[in-house]
Structure formats: structure tokens, C-alpha cells
C-alpha atoms as a PDB file:
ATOM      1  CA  UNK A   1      -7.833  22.465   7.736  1.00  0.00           C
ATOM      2  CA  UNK A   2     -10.710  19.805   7.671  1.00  0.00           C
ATOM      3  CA  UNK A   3      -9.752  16.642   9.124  1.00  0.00           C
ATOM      4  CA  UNK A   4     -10.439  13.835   6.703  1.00  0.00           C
ATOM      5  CA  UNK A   5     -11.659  10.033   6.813  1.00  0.00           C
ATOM      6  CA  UNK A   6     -11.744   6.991   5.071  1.00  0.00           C
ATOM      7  CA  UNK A   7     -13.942   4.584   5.893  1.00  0.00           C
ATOM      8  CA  UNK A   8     -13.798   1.120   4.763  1.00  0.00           C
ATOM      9  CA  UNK A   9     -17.040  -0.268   3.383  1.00  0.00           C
ATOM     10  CA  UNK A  10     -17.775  -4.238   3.839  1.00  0.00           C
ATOM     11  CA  UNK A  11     -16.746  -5.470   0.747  1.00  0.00           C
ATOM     12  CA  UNK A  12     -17.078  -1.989  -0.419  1.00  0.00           C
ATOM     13  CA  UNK A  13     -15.368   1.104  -1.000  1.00  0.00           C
ATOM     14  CA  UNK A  14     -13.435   3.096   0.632  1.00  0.00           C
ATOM     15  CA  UNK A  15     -15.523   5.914   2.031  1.00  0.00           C
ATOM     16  CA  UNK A  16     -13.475   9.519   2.009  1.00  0.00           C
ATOM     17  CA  UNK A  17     -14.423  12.099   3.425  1.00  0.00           C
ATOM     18  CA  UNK A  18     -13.051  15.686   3.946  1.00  0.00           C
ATOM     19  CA  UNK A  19     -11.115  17.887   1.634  1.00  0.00           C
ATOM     20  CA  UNK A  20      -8.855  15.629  -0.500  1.00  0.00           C
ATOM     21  CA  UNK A  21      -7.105  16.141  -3.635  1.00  0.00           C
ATOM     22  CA  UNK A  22      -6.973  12.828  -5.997  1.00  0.00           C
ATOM     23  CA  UNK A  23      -4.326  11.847  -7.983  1.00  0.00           C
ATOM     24  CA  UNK A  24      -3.319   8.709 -10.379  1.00  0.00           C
ATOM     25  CA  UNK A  25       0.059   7.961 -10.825  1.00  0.00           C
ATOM     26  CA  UNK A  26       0.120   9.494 -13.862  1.00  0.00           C
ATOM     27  CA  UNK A  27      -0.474  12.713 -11.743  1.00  0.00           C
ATOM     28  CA  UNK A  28      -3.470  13.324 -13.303  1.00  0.00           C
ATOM     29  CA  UNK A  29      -5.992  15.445 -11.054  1.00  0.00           C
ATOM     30  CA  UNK A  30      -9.919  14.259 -10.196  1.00  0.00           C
ATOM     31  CA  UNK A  31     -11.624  16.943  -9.782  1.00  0.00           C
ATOM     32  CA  UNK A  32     -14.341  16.262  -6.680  1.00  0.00           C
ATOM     33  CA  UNK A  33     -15.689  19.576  -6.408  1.00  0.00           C
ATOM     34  CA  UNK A  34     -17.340  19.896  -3.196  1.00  0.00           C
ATOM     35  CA  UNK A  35     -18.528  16.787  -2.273  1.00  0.00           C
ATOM     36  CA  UNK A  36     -18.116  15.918   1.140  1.00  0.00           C
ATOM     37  CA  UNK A  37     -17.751  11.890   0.484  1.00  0.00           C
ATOM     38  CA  UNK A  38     -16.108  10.330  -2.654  1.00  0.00           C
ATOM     39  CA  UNK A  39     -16.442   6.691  -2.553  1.00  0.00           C
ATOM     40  CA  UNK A  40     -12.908   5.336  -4.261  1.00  0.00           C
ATOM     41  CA  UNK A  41     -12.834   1.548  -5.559  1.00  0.00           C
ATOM     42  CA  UNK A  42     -11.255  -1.020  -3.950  1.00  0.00           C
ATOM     43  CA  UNK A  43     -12.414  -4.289  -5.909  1.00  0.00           C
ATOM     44  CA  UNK A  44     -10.644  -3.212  -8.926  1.00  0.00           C
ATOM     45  CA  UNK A  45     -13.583  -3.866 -11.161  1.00  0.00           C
ATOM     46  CA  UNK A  46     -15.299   0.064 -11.825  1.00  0.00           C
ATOM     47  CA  UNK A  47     -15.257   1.389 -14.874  1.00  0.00           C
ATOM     48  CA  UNK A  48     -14.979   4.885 -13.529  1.00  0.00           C
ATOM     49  CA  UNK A  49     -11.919   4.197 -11.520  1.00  0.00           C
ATOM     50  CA  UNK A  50     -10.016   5.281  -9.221  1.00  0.00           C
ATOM     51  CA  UNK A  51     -14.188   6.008  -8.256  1.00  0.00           C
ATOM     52  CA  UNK A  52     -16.710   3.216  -7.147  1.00  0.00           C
ATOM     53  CA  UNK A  53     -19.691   2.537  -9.356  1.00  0.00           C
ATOM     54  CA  UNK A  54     -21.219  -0.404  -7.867  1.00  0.00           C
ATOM     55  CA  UNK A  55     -19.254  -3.015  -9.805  1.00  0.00           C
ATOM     56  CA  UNK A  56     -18.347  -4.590  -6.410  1.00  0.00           C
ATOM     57  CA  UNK A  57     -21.580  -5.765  -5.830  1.00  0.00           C
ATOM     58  CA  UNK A  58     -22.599  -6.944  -9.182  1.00  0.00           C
ATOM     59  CA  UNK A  59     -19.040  -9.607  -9.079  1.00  0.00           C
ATOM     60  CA  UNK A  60     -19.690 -10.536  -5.434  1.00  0.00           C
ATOM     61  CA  UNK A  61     -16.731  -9.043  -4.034  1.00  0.00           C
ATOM     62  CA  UNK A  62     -15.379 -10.280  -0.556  1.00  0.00           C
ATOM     63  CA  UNK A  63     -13.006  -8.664   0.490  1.00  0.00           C
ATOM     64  CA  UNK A  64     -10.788 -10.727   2.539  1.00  0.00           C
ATOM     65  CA  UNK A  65      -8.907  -7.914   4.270  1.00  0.00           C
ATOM     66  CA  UNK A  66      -9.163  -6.160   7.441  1.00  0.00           C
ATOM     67  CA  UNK A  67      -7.307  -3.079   8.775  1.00  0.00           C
ATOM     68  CA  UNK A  68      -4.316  -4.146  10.507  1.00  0.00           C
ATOM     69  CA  UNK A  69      -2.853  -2.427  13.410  1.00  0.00           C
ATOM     70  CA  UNK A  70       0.754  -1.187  13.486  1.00  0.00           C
ATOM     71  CA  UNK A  71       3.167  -1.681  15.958  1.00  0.00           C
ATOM     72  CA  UNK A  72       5.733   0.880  16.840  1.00  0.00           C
ATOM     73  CA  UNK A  73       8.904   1.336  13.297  1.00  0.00           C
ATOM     74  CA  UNK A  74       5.739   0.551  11.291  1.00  0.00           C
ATOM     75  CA  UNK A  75       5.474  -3.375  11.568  1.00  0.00           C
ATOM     76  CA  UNK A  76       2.403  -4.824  11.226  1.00  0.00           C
ATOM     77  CA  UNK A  77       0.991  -6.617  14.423  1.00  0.00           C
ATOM     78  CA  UNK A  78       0.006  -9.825  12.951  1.00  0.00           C
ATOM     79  CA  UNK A  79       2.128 -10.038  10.473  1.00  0.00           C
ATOM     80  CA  UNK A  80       4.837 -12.897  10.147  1.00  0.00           C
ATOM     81  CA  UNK A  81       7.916 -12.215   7.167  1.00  0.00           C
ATOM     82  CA  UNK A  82       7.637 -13.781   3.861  1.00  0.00           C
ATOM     83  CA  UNK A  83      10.954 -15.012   4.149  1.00  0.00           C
ATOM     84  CA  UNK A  84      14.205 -15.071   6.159  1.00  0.00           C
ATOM     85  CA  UNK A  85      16.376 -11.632   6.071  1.00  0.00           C
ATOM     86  CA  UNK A  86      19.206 -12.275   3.735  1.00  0.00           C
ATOM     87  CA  UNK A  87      22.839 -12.722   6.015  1.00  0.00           C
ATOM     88  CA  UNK A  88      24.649  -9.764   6.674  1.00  0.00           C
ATOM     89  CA  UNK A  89      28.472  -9.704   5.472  1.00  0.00           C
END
């Protein structure tokens, strides 16, 4: 089994590589044949989604986001709660 990657791009893409199957939440299948990268968009503007085609450069998009690292039961290690936990009864 190939191991696979993804890559975040600059105010890019996300950069996948290795065998992957895609699939929208309709369950519809993308076929990627062999390609060893697919380049999936993350600025919601392509017009080949869930693929990139370049949009993101063309609207100046900045992405604001970083990868985040996780602390041990999944909790982000930066992040603060939205709001208070509701009271237990």
C-alpha cells in the first residue's frame, strides 16, 4: 500500500499525492487514473471542483489558515471553545 500525502500549497491547493480514491458527498467517484499528484481546491472558487484550476490565483486568495497541531483526545493546541459547555444535570 502506497503511503499518501497532502501537501498544503500557500494560498493554494492541497497537493495529494499517492493512491487515493475521490469522492463527493454525493458518493460520486473522480476518476484520477494514474496520476501521482491531484491538486484538490481549497479556495472554493474552481470550476472543476473538488479539482484546482488556478482560480485561486486569479481572486487573490489568502488563505488565512495554518495546520494546527493536535493534542492528545483530538483537541486542537491553540484552540480556545466558542462558548461555555452547557451545565450538566
Amino acid at each position: 500500500m502506497t503511503d499518501v500525502t497532502i501537501k498544503v500549497q500557500e494560498n493554494g491547493p492541497y497537493l495529494v499525492s499517492g493512491a487515493v480514491t475521490i469522492v463527493d458527498a454525493d458518493g460520486t467517484v473522480y476518476d484520477v487514473g494514474d496520476r501521482k499528484v491531484v491538486a484538490l481546491c481549497r479556495c472554493g472558487g474552481s470550476t472543476t471542483k473538488p479539482f484546482c484550476d488556478g482560480t485561486h490565483s486569479r481572486k487573490g486568495f489568502d488563505a488565512a489558515e495554518r495546520a494546527v497541531a493536535r493534542l492528545e483526545g483530538g483537541k486542537e493546541a491553540d484552540a480556545e471553545p466558542a462558548s461555555p459547555p452547557p451545565p450538566q444535570h
